[in-house]
C-alpha atoms as a PDB file:
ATOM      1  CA  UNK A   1      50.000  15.876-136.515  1.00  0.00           C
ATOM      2  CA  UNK A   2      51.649  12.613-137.182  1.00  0.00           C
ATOM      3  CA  UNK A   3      55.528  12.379-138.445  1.00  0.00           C
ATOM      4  CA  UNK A   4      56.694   9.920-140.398  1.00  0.00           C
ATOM      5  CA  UNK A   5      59.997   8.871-140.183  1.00  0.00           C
ATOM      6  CA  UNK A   6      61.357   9.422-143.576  1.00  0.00           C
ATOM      7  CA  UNK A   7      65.206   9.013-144.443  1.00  0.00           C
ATOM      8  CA  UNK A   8      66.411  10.877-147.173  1.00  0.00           C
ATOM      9  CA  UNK A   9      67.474   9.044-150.150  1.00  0.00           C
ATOM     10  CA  UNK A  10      70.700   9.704-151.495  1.00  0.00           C
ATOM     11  CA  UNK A  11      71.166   8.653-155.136  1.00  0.00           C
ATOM     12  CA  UNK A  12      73.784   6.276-155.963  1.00  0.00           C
ATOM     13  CA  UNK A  13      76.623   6.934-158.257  1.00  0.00           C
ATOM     14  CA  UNK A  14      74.643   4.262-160.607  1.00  0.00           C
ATOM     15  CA  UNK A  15      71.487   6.235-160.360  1.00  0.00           C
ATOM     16  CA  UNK A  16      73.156   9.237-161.029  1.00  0.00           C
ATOM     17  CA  UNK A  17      74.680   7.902-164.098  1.00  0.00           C
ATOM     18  CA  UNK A  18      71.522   6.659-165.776  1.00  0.00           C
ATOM     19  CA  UNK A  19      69.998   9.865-164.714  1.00  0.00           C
ATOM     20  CA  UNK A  20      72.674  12.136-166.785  1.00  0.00           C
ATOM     21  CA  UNK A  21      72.399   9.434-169.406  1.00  0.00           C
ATOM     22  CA  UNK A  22      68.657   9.709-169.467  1.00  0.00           C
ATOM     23  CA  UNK A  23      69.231  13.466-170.080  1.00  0.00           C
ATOM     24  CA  UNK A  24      71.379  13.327-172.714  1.00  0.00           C
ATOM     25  CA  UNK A  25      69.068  10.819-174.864  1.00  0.00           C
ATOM     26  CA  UNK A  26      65.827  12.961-174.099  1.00  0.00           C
ATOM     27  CA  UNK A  27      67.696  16.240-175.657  1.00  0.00           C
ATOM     28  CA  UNK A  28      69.508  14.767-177.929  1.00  0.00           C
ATOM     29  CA  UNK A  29      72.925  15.064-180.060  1.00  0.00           C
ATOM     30  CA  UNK A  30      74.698  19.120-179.386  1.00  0.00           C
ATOM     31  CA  UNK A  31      72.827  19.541-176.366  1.00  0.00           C
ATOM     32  CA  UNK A  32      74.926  20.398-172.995  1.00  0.00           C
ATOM     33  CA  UNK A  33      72.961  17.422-171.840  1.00  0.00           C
ATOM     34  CA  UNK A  34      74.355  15.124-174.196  1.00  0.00           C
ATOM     35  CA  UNK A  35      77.863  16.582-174.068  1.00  0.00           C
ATOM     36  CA  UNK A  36      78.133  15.796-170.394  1.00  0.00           C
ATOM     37  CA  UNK A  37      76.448  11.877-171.289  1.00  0.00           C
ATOM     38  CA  UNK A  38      79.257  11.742-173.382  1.00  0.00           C
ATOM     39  CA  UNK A  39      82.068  12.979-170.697  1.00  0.00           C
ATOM     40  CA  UNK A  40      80.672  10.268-168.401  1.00  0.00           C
ATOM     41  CA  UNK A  41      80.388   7.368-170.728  1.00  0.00           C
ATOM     42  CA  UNK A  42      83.977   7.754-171.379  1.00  0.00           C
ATOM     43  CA  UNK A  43      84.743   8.633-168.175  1.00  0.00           C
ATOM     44  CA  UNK A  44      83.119   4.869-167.185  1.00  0.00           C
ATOM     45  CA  UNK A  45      85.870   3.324-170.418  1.00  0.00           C
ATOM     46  CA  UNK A  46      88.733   4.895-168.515  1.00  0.00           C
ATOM     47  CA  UNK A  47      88.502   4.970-164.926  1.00  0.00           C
ATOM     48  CA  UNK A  48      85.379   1.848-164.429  1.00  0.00           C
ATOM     49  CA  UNK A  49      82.004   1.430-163.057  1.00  0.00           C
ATOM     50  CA  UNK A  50      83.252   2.134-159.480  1.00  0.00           C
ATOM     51  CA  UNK A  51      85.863   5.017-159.471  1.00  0.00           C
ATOM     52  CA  UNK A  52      83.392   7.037-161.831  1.00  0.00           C
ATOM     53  CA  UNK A  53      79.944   6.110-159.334  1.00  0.00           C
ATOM     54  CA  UNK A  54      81.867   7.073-156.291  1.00  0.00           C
ATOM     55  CA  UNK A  55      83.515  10.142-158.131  1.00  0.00           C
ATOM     56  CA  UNK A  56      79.382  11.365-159.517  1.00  0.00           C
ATOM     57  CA  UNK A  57      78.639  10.787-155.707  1.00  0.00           C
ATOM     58  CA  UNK A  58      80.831  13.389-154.684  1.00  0.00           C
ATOM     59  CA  UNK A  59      80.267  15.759-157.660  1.00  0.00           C
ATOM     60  CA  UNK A  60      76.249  15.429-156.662  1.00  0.00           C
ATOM     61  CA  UNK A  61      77.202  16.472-152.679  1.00  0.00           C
ATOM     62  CA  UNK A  62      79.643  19.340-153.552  1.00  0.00           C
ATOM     63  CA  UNK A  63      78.252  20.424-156.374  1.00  0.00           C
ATOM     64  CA  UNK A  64      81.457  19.944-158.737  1.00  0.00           C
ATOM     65  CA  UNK A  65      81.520  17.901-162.324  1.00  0.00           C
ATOM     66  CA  UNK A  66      83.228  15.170-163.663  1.00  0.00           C
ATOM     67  CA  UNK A  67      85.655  16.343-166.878  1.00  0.00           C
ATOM     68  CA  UNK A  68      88.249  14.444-168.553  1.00  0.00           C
ATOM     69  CA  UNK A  69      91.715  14.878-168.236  1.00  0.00           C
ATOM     70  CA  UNK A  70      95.420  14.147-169.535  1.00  0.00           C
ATOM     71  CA  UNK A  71      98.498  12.560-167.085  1.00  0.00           C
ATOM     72  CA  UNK A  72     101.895  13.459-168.270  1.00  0.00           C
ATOM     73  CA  UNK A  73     101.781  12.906-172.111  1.00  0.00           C
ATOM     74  CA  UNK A  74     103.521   9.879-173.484  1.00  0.00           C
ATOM     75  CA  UNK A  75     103.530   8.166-176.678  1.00  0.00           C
ATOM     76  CA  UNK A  76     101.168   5.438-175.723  1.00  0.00           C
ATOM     77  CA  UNK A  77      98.000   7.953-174.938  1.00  0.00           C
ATOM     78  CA  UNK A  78      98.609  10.453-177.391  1.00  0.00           C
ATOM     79  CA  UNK A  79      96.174  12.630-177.119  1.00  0.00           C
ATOM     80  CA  UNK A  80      93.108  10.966-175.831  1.00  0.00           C
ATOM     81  CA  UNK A  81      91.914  11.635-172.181  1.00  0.00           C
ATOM     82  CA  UNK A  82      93.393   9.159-169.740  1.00  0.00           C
ATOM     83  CA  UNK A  83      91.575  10.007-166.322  1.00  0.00           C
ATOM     84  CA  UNK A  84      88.287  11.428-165.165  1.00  0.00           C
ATOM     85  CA  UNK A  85      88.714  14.444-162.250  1.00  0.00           C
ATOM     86  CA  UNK A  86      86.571  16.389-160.567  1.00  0.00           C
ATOM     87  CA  UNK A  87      86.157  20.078-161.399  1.00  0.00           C
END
């Protein structure tokens, strides 16, 4: 018997991103799939292309999700989602 040495790959937070996206294209508008594309794409807006790949890294090793969230209220963000958070 012959091993191979094999590393395991660990997705990136990009990977895992076009992966989710993927998702929520293939099953389309209403779907949970699509709901959580959405979360992420505006998750990307808010926080950028790093904060939200290293926070999807994370979420994929603990098993958590990315959701959006509010800081303290003010009159400039009204009521739009100002900061992705791991739940």
């Amino acid at each position: 018997m012959q091993y191979h040495n094999q590393m395991l790959h660990f997705m990136s937070g990009k990977e895992i991103f076009d992966r989710y996206q993927l998702a929520a294209l293939k099953n389309g508008l209403g779907s949970t799939e699509f709901h959580y594309g959405n979360i992420l794409y505006q998750a990307l807006h808010i926080e950028g292309e790093e904060k939200v790949f290293q926070l999807l890294e994370l979420a994929e090793h603990t098993g958590k999700r990315i959701a959006l969230a509010y800081s303290i209220p003010s009159l400039e963000n009204g009521t739009e989602p100002d900061m992705a958070v791991l739940i």
